[in-house]
PDB file of N, CA and C in Angstrom:
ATOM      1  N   UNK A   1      91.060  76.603  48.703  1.00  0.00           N
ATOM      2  CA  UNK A   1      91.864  77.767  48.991  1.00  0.00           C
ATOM      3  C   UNK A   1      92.443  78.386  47.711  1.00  0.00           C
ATOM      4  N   UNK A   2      91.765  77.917  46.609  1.00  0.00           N
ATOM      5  CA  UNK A   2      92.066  78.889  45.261  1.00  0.00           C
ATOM      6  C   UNK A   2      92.348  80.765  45.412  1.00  0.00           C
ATOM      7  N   UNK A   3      92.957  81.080  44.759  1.00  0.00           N
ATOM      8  CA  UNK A   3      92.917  82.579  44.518  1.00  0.00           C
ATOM      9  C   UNK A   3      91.725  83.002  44.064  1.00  0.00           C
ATOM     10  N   UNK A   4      91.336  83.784  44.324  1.00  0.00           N
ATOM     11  CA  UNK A   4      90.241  84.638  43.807  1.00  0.00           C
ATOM     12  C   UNK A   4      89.999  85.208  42.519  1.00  0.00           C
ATOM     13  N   UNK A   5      91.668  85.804  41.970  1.00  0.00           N
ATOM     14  CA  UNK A   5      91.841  86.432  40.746  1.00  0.00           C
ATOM     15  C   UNK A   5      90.930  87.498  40.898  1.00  0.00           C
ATOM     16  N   UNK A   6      90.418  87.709  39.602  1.00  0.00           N
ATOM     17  CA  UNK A   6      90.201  88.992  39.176  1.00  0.00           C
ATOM     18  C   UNK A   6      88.642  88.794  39.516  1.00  0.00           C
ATOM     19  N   UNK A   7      87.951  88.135  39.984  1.00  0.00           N
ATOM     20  CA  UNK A   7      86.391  88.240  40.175  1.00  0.00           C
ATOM     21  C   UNK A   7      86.102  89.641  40.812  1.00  0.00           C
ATOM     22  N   UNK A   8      85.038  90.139  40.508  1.00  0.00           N
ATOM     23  CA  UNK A   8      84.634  91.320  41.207  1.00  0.00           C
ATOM     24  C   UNK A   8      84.043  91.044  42.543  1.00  0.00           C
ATOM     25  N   UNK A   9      84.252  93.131  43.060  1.00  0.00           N
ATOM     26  CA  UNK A   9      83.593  92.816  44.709  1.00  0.00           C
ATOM     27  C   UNK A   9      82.314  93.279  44.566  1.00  0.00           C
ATOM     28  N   UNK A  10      81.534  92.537  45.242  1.00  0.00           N
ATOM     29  CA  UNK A  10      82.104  92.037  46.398  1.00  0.00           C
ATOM     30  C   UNK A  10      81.819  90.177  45.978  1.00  0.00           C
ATOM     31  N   UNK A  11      82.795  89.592  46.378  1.00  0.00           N
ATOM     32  CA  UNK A  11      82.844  87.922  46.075  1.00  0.00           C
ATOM     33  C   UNK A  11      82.821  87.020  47.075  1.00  0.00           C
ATOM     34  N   UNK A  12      82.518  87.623  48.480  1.00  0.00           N
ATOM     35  CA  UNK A  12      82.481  86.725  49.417  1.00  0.00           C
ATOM     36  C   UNK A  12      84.049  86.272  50.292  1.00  0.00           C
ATOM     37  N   UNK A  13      84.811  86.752  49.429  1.00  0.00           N
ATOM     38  CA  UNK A  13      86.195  85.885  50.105  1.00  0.00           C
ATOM     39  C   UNK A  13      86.442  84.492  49.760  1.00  0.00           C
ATOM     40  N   UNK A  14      85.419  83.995  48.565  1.00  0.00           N
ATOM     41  CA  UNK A  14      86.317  82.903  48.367  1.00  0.00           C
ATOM     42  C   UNK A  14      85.869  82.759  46.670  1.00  0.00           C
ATOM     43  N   UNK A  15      86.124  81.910  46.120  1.00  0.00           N
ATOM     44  CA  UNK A  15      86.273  82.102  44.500  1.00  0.00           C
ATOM     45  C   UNK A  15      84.911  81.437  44.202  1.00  0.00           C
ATOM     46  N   UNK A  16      84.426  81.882  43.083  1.00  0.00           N
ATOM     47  CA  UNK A  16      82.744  81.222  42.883  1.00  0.00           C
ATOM     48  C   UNK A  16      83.295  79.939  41.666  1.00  0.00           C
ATOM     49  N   UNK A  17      82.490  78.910  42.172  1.00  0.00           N
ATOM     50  CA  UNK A  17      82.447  77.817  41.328  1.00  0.00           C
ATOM     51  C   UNK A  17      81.549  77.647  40.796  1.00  0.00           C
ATOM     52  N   UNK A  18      81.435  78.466  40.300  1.00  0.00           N
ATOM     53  CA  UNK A  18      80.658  78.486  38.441  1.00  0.00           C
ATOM     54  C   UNK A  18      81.731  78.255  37.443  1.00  0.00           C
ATOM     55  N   UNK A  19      81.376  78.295  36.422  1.00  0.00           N
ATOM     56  CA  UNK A  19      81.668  78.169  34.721  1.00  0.00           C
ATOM     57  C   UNK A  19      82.815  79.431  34.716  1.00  0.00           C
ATOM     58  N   UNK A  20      82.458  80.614  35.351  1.00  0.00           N
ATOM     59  CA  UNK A  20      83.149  81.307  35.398  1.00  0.00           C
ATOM     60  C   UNK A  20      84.512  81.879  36.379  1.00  0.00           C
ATOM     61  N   UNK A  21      84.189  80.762  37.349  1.00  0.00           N
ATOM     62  CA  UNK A  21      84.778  81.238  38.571  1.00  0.00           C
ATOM     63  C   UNK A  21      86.461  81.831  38.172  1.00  0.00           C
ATOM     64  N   UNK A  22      87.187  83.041  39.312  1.00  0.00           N
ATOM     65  CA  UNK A  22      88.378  83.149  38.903  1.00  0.00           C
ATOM     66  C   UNK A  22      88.632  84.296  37.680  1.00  0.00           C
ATOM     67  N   UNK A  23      87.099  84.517  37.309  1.00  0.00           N
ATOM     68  CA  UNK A  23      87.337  85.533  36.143  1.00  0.00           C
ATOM     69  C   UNK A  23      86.600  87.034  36.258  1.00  0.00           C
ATOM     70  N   UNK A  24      87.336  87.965  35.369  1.00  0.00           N
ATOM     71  CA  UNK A  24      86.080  88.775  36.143  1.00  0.00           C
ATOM     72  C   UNK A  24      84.891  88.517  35.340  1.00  0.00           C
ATOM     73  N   UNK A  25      84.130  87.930  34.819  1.00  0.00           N
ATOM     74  CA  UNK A  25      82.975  87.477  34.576  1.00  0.00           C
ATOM     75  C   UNK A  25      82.215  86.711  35.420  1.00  0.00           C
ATOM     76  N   UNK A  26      82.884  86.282  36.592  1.00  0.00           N
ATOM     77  CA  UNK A  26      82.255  85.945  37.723  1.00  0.00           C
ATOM     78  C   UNK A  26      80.902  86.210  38.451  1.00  0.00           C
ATOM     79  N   UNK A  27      79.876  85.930  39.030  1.00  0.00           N
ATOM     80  CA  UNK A  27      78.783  86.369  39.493  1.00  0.00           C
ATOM     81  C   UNK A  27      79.405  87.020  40.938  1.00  0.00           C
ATOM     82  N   UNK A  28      78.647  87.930  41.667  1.00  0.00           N
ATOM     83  CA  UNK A  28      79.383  89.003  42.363  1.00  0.00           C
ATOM     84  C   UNK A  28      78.075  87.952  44.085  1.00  0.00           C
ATOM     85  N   UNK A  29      78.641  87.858  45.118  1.00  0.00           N
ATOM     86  CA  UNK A  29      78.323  87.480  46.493  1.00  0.00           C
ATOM     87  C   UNK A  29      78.505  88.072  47.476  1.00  0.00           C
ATOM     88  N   UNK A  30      77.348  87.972  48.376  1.00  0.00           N
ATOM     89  CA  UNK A  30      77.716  88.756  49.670  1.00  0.00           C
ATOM     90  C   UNK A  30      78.507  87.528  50.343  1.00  0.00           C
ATOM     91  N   UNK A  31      78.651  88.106  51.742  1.00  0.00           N
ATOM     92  CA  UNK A  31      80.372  87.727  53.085  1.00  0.00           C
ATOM     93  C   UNK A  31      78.690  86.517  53.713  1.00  0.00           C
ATOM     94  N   UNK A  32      78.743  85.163  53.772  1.00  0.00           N
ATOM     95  CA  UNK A  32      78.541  84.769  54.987  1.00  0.00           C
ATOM     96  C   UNK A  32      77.053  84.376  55.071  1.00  0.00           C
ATOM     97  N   UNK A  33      76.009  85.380  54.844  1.00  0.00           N
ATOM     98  CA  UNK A  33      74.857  85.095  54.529  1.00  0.00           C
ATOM     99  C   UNK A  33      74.287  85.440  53.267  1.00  0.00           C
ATOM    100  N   UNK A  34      73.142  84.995  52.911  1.00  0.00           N
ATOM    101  CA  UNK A  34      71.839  85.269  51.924  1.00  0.00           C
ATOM    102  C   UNK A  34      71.634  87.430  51.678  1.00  0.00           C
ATOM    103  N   UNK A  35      71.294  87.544  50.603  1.00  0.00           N
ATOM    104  CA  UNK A  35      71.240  88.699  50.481  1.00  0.00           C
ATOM    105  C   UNK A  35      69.826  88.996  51.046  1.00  0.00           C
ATOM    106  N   UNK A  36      69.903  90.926  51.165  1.00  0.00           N
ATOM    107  CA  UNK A  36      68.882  91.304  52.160  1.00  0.00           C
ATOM    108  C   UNK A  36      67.711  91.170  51.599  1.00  0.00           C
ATOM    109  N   UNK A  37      66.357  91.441  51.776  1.00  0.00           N
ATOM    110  CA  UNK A  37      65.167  91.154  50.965  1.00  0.00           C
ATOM    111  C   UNK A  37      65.359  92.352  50.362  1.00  0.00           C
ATOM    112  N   UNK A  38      65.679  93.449  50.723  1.00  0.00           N
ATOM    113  CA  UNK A  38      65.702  95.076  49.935  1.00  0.00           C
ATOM    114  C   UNK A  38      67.174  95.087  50.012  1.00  0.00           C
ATOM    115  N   UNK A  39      67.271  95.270  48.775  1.00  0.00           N
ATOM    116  CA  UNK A  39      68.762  95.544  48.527  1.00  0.00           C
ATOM    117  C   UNK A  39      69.189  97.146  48.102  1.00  0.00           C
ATOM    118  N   UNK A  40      69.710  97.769  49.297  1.00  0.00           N
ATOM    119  CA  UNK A  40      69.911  99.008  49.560  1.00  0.00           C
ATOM    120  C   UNK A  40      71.674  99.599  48.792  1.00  0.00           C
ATOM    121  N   UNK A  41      70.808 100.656  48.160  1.00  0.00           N
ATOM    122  CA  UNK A  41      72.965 101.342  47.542  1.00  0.00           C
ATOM    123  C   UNK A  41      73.544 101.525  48.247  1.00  0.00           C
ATOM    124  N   UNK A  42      74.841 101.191  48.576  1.00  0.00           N
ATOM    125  CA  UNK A  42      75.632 101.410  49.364  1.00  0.00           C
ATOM    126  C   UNK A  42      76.013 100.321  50.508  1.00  0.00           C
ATOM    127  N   UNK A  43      75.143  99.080  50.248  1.00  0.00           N
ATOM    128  CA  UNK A  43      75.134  98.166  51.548  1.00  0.00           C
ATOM    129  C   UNK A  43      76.714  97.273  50.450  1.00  0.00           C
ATOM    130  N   UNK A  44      77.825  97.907  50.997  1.00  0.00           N
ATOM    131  CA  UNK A  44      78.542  96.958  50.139  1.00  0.00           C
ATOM    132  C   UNK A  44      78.513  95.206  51.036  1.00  0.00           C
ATOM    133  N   UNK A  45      78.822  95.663  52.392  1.00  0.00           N
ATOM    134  CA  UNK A  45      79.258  93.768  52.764  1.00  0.00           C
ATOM    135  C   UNK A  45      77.770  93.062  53.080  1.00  0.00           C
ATOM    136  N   UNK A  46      76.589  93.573  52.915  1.00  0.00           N
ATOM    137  CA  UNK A  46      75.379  92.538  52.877  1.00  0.00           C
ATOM    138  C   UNK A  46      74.989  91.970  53.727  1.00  0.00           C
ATOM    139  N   UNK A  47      74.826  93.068  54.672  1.00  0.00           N
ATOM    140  CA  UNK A  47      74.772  93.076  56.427  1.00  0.00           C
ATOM    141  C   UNK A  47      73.376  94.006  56.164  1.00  0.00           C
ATOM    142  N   UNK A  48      72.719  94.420  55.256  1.00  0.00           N
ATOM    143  CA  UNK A  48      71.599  94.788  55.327  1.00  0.00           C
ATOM    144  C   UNK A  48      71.400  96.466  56.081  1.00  0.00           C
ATOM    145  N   UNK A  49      72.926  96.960  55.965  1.00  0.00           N
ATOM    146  CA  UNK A  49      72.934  98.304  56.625  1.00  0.00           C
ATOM    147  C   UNK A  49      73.894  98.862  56.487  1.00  0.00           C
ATOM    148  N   UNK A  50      73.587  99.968  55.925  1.00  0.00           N
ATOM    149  CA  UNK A  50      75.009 100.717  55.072  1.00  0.00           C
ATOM    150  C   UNK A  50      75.214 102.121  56.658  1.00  0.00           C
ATOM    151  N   UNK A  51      76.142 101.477  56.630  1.00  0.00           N
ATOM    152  CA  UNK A  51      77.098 102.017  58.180  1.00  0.00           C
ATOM    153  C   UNK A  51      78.985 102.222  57.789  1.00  0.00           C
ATOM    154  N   UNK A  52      79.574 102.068  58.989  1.00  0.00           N
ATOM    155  CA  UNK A  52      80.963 102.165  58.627  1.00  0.00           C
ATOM    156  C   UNK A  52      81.543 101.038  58.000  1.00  0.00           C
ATOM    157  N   UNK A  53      80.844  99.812  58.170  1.00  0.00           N
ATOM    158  CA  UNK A  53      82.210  98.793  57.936  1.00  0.00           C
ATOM    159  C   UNK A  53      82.122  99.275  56.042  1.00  0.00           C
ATOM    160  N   UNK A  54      80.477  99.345  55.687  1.00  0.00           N
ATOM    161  CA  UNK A  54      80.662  99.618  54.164  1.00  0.00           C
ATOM    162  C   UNK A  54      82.021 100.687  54.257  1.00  0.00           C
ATOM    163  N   UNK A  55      81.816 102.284  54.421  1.00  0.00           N
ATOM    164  CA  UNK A  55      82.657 102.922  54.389  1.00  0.00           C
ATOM    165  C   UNK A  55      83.902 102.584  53.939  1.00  0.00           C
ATOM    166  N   UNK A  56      84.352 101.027  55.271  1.00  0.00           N
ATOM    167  CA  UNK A  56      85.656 100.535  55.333  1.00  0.00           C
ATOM    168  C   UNK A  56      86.204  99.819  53.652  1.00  0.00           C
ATOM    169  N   UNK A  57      84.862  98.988  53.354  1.00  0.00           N
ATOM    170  CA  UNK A  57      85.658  98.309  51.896  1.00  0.00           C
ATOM    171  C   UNK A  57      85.868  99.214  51.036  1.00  0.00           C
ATOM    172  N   UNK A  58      84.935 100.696  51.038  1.00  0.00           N
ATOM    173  CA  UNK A  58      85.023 101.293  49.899  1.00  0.00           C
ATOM    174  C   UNK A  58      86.755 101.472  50.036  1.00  0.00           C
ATOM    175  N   UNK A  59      86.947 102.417  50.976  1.00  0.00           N
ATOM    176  CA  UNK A  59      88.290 102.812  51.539  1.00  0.00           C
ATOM    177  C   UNK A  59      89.453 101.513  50.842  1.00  0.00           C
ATOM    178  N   UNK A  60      89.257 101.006  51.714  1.00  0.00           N
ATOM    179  CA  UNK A  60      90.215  99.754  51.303  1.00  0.00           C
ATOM    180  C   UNK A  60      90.493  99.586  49.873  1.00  0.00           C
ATOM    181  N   UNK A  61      89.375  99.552  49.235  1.00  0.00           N
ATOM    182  CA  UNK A  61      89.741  98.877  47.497  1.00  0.00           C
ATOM    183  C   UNK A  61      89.872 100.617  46.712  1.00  0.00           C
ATOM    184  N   UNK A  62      89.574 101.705  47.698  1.00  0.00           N
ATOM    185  CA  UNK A  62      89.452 103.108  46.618  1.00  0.00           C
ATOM    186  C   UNK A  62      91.011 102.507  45.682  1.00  0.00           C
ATOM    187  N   UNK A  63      90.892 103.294  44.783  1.00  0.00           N
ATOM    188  CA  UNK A  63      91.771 103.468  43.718  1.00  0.00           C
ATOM    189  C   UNK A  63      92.789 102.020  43.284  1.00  0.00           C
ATOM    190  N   UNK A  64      92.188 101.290  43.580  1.00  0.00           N
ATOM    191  CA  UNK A  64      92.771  99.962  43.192  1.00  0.00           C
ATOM    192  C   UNK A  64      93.199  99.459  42.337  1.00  0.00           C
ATOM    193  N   UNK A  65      94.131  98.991  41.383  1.00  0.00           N
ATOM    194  CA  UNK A  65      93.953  98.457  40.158  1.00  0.00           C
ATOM    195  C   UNK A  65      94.257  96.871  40.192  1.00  0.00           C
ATOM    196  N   UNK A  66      92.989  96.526  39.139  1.00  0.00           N
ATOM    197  CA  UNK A  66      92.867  95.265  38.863  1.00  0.00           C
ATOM    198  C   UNK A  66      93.486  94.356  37.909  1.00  0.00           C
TER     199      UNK A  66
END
């Protein structure tokens, strides 16, 4: 249940345990499953279909500071 820190999104929701984990040098993960075989712009949560929930993270993190 570590913090996440500053890793970039999208990180899955939980902190990567790599070498880097916790930093933003972090390697970047989709939510839950394996990424899609075609990896499409805009598919931010890696559900293989850029629809509303993407919409939703953009929204959420717009203008954020890190």
């Amino acid at each position: 249940m570590s913090p996440i820190g500053p890793e970039p999104f999208p990180n899955g929701g939980i902190i990567n345990m790599g070498a880097y984990g916790g930093t933003a040098e972090a390697s970047k993960s989709y939510f839950d499953k394996p990424p899609c075989e075609i990896i499409v712009a805009g598919d931010i949560n890696g559900d293989c279909e850029v629809n509303f929930k993407d919409f939703t993270f953009i929204a959420l993190h717009w203008l954020r500071k890190h």
